[in-house]
N, C-alpha and C. Protein backbone atom coordinates (compact mmCIF):
# COMPACT_ATOMS: atom_id res chain seq x y z
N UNK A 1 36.96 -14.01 21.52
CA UNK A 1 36.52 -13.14 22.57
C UNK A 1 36.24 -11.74 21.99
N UNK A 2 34.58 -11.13 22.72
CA UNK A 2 34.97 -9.74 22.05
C UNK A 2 35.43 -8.26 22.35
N UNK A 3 36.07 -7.77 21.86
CA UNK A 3 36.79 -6.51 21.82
C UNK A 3 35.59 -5.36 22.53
N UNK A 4 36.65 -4.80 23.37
CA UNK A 4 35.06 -3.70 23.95
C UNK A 4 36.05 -2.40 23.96
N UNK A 5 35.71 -0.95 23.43
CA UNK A 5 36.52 0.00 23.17
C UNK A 5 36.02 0.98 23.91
N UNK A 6 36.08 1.43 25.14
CA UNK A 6 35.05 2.65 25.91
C UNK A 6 35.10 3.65 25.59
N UNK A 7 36.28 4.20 24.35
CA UNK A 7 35.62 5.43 23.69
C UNK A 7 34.70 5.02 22.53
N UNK A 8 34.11 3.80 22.22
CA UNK A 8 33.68 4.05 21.45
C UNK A 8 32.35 5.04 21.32
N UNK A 9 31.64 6.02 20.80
CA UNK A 9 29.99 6.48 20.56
C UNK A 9 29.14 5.15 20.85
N UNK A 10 28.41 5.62 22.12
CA UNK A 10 27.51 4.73 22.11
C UNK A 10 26.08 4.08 21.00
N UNK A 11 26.38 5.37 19.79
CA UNK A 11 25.78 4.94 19.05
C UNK A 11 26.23 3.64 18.08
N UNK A 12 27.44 3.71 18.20
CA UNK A 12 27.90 3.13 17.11
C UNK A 12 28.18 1.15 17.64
N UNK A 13 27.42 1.26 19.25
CA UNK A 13 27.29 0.06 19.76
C UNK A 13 26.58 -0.85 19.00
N UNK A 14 26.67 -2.19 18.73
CA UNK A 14 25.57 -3.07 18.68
C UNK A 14 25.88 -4.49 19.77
N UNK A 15 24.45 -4.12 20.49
CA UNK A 15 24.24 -5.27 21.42
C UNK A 15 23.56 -6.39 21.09
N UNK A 16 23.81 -7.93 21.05
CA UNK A 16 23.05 -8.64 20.81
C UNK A 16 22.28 -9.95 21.80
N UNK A 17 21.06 -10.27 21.26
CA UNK A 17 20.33 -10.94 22.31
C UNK A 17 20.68 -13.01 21.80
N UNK A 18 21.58 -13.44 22.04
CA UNK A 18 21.61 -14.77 21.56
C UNK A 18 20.90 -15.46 21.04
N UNK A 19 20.89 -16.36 20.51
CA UNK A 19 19.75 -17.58 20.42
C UNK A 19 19.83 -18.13 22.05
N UNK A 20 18.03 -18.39 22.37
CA UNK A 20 18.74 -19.08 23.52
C UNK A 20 18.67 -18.05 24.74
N UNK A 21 18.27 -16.85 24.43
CA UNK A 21 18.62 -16.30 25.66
C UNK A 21 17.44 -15.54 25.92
N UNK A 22 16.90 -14.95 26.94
CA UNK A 22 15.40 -15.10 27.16
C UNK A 22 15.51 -13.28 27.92
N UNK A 23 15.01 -12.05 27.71
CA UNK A 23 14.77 -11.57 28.15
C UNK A 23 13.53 -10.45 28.65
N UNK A 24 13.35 -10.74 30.10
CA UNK A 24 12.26 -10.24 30.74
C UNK A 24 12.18 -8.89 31.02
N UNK A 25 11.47 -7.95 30.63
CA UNK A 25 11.85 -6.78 30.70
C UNK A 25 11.80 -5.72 29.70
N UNK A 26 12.33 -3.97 29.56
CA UNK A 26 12.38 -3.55 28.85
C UNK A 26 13.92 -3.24 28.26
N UNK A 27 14.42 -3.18 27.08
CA UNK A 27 15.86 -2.95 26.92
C UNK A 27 16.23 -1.61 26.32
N UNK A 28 16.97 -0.57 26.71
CA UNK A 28 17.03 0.83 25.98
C UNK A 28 18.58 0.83 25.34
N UNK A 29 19.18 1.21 24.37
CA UNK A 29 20.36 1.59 23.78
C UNK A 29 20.23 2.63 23.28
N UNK A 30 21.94 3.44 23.30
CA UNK A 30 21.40 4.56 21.94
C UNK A 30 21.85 3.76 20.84
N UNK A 31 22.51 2.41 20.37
CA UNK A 31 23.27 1.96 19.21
C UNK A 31 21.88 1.16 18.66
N UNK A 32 22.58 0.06 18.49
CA UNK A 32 21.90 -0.98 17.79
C UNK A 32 21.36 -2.28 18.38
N UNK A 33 20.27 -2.97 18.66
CA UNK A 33 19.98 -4.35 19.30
C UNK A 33 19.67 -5.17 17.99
N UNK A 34 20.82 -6.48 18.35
CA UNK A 34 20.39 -7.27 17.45
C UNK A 34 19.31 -8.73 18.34
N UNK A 35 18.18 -9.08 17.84
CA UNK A 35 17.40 -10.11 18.74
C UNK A 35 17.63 -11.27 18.20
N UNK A 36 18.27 -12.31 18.56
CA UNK A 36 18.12 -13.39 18.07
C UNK A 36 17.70 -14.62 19.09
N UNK A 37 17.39 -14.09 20.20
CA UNK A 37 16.43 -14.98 20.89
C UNK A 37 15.51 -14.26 21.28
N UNK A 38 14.89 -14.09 22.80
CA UNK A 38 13.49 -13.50 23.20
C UNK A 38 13.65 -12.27 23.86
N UNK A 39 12.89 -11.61 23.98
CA UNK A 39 12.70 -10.38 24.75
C UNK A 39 10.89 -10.08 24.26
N UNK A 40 10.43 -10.11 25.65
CA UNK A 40 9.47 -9.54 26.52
C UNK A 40 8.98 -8.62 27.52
N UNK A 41 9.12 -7.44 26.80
CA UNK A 41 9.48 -5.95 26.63
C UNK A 41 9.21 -5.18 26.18
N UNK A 42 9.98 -3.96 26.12
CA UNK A 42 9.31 -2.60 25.22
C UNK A 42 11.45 -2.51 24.83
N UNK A 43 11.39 -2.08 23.43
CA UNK A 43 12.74 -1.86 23.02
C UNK A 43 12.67 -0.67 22.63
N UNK A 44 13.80 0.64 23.28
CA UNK A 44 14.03 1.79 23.33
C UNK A 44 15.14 1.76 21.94
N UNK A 45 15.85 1.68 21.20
CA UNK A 45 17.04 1.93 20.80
C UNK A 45 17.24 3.82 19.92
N UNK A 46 18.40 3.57 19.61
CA UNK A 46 18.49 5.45 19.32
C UNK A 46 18.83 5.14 17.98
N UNK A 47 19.26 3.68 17.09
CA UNK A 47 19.59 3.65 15.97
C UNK A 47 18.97 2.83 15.51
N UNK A 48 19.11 1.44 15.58
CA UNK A 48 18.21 0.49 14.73
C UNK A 48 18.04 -0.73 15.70
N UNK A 49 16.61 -1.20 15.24
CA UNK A 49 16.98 -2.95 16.02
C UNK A 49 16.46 -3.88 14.82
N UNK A 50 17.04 -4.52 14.97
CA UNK A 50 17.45 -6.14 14.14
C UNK A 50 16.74 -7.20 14.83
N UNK A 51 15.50 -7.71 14.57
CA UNK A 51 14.75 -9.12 14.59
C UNK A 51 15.24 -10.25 13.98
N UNK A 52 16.04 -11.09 14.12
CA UNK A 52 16.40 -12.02 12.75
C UNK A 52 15.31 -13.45 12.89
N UNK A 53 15.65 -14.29 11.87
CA UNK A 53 14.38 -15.03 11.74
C UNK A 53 13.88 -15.92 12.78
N UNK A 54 15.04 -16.27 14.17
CA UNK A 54 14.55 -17.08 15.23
C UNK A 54 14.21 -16.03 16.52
N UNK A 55 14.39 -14.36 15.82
CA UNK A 55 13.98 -13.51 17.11
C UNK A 55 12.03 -13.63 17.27
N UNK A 56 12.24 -13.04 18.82
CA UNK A 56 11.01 -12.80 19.16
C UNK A 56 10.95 -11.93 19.82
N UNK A 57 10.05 -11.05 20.28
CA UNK A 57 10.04 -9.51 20.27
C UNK A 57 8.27 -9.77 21.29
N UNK A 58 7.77 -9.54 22.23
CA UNK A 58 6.11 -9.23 22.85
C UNK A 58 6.36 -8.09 23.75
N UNK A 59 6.66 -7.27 22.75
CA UNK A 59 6.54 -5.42 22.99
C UNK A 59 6.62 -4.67 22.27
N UNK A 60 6.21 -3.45 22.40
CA UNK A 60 7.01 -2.51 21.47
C UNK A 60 8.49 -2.05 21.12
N UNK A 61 8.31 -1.73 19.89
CA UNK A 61 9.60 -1.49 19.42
C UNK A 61 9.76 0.34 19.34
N UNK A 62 10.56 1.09 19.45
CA UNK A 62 10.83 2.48 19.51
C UNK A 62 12.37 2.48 18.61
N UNK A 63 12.20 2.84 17.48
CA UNK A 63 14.07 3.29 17.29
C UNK A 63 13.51 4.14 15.59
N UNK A 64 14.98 3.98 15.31
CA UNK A 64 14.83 4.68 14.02
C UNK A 64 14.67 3.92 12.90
N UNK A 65 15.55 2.87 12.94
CA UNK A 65 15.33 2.05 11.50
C UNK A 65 15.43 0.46 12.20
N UNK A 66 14.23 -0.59 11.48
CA UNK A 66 14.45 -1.69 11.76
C UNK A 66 14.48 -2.47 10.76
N UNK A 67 14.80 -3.63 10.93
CA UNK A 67 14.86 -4.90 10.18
C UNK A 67 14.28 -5.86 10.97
N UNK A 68 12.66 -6.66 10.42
CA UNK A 68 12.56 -7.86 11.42
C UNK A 68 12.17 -8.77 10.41
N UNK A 69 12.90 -9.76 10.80
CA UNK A 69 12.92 -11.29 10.29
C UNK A 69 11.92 -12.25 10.75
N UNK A 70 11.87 -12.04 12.08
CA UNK A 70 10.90 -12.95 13.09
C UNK A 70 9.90 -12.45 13.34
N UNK A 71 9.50 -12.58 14.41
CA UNK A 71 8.34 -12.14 15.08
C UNK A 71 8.13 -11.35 16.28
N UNK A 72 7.38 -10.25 16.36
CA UNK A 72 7.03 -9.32 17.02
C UNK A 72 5.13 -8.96 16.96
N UNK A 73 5.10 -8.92 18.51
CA UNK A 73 3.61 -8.67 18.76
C UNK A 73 3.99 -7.76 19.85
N UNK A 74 3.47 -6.65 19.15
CA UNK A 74 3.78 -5.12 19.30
C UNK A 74 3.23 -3.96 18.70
N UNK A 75 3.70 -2.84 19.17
CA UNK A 75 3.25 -1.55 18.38
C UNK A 75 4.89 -1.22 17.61
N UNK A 76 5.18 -0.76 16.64
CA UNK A 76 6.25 -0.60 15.80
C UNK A 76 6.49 1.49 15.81
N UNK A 77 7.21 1.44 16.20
CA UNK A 77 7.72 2.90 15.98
C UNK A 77 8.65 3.22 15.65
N UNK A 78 8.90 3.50 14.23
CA UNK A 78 9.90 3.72 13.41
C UNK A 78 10.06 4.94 12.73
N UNK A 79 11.40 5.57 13.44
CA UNK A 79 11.35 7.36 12.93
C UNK A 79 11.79 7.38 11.21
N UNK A 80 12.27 6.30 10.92
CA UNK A 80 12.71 6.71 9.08
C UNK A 80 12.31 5.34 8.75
N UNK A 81 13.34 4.07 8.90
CA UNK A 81 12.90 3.06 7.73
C UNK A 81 12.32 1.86 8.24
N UNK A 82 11.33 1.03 8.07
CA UNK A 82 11.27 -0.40 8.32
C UNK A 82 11.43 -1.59 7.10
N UNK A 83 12.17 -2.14 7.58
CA UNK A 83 11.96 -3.76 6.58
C UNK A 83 11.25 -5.18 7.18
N UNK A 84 10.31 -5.13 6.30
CA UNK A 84 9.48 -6.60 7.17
C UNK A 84 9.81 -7.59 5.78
N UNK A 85 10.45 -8.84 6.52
CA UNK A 85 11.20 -9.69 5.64
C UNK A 85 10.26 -10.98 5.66
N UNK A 86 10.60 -11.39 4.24
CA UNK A 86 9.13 -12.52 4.32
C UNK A 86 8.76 -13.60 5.08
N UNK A 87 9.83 -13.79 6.03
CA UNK A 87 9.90 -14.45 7.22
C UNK A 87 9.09 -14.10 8.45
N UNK A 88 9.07 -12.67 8.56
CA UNK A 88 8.68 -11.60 9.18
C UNK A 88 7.04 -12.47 9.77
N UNK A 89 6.69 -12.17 11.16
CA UNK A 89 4.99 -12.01 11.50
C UNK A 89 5.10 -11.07 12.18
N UNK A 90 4.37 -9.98 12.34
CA UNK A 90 4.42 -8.65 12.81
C UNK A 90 2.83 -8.44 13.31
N UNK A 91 2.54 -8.58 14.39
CA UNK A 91 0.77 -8.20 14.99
C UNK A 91 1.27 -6.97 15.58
N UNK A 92 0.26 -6.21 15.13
CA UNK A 92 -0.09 -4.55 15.91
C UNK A 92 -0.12 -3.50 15.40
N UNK A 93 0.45 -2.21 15.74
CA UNK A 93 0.16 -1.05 14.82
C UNK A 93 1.73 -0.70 14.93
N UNK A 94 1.87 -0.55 13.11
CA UNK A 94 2.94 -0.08 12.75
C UNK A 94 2.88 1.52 12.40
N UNK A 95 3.94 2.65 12.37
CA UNK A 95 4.03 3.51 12.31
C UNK A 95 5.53 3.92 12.12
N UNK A 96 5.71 4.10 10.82
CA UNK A 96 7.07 4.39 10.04
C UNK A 96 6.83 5.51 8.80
N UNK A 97 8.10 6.29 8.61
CA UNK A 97 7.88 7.07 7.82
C UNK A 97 8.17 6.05 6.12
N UNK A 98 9.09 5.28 6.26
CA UNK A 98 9.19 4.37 5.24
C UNK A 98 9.27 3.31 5.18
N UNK A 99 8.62 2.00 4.60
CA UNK A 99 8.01 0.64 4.92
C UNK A 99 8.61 -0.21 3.36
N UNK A 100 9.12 -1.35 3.75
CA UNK A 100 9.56 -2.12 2.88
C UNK A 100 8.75 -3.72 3.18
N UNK A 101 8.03 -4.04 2.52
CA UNK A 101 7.14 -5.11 2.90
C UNK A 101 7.76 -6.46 1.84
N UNK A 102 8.35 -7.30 2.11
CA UNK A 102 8.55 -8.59 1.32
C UNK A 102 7.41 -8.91 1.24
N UNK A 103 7.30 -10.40 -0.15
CA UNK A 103 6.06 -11.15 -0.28
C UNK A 103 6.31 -12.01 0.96
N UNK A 104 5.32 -12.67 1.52
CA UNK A 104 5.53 -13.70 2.44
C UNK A 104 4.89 -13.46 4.11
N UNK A 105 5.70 -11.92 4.46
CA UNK A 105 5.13 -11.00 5.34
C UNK A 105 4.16 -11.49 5.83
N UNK A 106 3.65 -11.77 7.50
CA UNK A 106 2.38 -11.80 7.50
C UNK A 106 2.34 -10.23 8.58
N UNK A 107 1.42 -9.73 8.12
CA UNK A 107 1.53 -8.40 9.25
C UNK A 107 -0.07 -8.44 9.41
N UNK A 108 -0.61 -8.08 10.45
CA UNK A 108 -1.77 -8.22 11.32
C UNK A 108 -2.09 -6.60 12.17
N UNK A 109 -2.74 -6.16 11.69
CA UNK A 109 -2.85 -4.62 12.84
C UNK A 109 -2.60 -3.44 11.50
N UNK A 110 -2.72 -2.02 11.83
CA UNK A 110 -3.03 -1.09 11.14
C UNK A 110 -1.39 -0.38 10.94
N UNK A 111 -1.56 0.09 9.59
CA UNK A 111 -0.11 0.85 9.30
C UNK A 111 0.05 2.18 9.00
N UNK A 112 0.24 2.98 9.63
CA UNK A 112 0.72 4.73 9.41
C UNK A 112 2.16 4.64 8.57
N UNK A 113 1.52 4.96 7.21
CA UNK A 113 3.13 5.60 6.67
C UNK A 113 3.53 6.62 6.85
N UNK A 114 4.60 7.48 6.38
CA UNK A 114 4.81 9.11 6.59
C UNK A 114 5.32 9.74 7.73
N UNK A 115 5.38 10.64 8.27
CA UNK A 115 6.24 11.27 8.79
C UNK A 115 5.78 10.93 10.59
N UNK A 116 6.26 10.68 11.12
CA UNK A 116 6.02 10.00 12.66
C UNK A 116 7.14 11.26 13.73
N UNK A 117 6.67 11.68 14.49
CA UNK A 117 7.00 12.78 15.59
C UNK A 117 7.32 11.91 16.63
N UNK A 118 8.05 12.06 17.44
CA UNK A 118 8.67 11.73 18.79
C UNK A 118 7.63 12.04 20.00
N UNK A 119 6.52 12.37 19.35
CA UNK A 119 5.51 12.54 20.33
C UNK A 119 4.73 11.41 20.44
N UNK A 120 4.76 10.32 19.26
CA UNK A 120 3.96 9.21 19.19
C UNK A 120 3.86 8.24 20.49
N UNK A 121 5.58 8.09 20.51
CA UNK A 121 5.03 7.21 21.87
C UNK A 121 6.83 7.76 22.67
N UNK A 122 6.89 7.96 23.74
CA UNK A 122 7.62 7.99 25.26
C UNK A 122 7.90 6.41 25.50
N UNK A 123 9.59 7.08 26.17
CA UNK A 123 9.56 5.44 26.93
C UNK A 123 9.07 4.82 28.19
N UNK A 124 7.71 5.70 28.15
CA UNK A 124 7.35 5.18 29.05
C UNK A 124 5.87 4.72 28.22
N UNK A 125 5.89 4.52 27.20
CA UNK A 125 4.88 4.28 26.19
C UNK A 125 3.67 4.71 26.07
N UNK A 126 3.88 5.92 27.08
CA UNK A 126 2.37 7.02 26.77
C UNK A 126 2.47 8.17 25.79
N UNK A 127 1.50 8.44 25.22
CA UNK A 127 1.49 9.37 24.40
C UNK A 127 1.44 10.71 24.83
N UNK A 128 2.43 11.50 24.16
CA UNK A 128 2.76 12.85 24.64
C UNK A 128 1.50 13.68 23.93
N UNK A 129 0.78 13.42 22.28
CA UNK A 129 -0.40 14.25 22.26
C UNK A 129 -1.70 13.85 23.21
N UNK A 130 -2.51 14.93 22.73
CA UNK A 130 -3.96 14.94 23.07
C UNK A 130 -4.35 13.64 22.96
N UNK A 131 -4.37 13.33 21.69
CA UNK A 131 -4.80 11.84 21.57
C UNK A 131 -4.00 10.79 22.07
N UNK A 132 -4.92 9.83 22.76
CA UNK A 132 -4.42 8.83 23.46
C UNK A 132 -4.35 7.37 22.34
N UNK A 133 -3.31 6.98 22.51
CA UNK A 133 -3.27 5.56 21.66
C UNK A 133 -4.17 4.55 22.36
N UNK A 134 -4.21 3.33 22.27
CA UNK A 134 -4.96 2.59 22.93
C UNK A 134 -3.40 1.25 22.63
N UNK A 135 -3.37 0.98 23.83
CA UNK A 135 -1.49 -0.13 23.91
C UNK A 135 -2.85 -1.59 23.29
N UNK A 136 -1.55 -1.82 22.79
CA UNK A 136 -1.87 -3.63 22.66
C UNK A 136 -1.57 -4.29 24.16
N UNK A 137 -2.72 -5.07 24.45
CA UNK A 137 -2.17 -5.97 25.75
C UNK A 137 -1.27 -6.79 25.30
N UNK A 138 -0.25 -6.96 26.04
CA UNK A 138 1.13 -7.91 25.59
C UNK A 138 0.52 -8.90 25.95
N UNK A 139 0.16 -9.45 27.11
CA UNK A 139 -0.54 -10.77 27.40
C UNK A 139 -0.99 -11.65 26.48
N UNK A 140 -1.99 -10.99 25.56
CA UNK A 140 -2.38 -11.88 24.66
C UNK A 140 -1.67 -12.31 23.60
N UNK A 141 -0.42 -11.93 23.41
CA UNK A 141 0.13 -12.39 22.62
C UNK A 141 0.90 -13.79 22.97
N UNK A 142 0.67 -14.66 24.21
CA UNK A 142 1.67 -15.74 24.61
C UNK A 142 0.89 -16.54 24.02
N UNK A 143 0.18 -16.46 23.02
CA UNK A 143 -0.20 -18.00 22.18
C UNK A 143 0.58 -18.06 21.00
N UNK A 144 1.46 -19.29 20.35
CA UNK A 144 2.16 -19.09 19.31
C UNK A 144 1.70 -18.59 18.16
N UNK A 145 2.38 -17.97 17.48
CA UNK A 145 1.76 -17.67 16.27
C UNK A 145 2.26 -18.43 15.02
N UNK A 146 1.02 -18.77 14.09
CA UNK A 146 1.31 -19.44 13.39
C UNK A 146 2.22 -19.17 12.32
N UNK A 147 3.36 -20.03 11.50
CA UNK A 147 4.69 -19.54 10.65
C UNK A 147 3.65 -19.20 9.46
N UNK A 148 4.51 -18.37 8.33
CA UNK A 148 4.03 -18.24 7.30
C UNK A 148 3.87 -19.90 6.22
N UNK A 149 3.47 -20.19 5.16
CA UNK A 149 3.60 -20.99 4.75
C UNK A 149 4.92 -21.30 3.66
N UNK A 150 5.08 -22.21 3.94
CA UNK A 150 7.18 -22.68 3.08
C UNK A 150 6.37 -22.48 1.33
N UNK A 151 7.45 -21.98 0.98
CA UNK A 151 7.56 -21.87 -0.61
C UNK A 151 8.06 -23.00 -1.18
């Protein structure tokens, strides 16, 4: 059973999404989300989120540092680090100040390295500059995407 501490810093939370468990919606933390089943959404977090290789992700992502294993069809907003693991399929526009790409990777959509402002995207996923982003329709992403090929 697990231990829940209410002083703990909510940063120092990590919430996780099961295998198996399906969610509709958007999810915000200030800690950590780990995905290991679905979410169909926009993910807010204040520290990191974790894709592992049976997660799935058809939204954007917002946090500081990620790790994705699985798959996400999305826009990526990452204030310091990303890791896309060769497991990894990633469709959309990424935007991180630092990018770690395995061989294997399939990533699909345009990549901003370098320094990324809190103006990029709101959780309400509009853009706070002048310039307007243009969103990925989530919709189109409910066709499977195909795995990378086995080594």
């Amino acid at each position: 059973m697990a231990r829940i501490n209410p002083s703990a810093p909510p940063e120092s939370v990590i919430s996780i999404i099961a295998p198996g468990m399906q969610i509709v919606g958007d999810c915000q933390t200030e800690g950590t989300l780990r995905v290991e089943g679905s979410v169909e959404g926009s993910i807010f977090t204040g520290k990191a989120v974790v894709v592992g290789e049976a997660g799935r992700v058809i939204g954007d992502i917002t946090t500081q540092d990620a790790v994705i294993s699985g798959r996400v069809a999305g826009n990526l907003v990452i204030g310091s680090r990303l890791e896309l693991q060769s497991t990894s399929v990633v469709e959309g526009e990424v935007h991180a100040r630092r990018i770690q790409v395995e061989e294997g990777t399939l990533l699909n959509g345009s990549v901003h390295i370098g320094e990324t402002d809190g103006s990029t995207l709101t959780h309400e996923g509009q853009s706070d500059s002048e310039e307007q982003q243009l969103p990925i329709d989530a919709g189109s992403w409910h066709r499977p995407v195909v795995a990378a090929p086995k080594r």
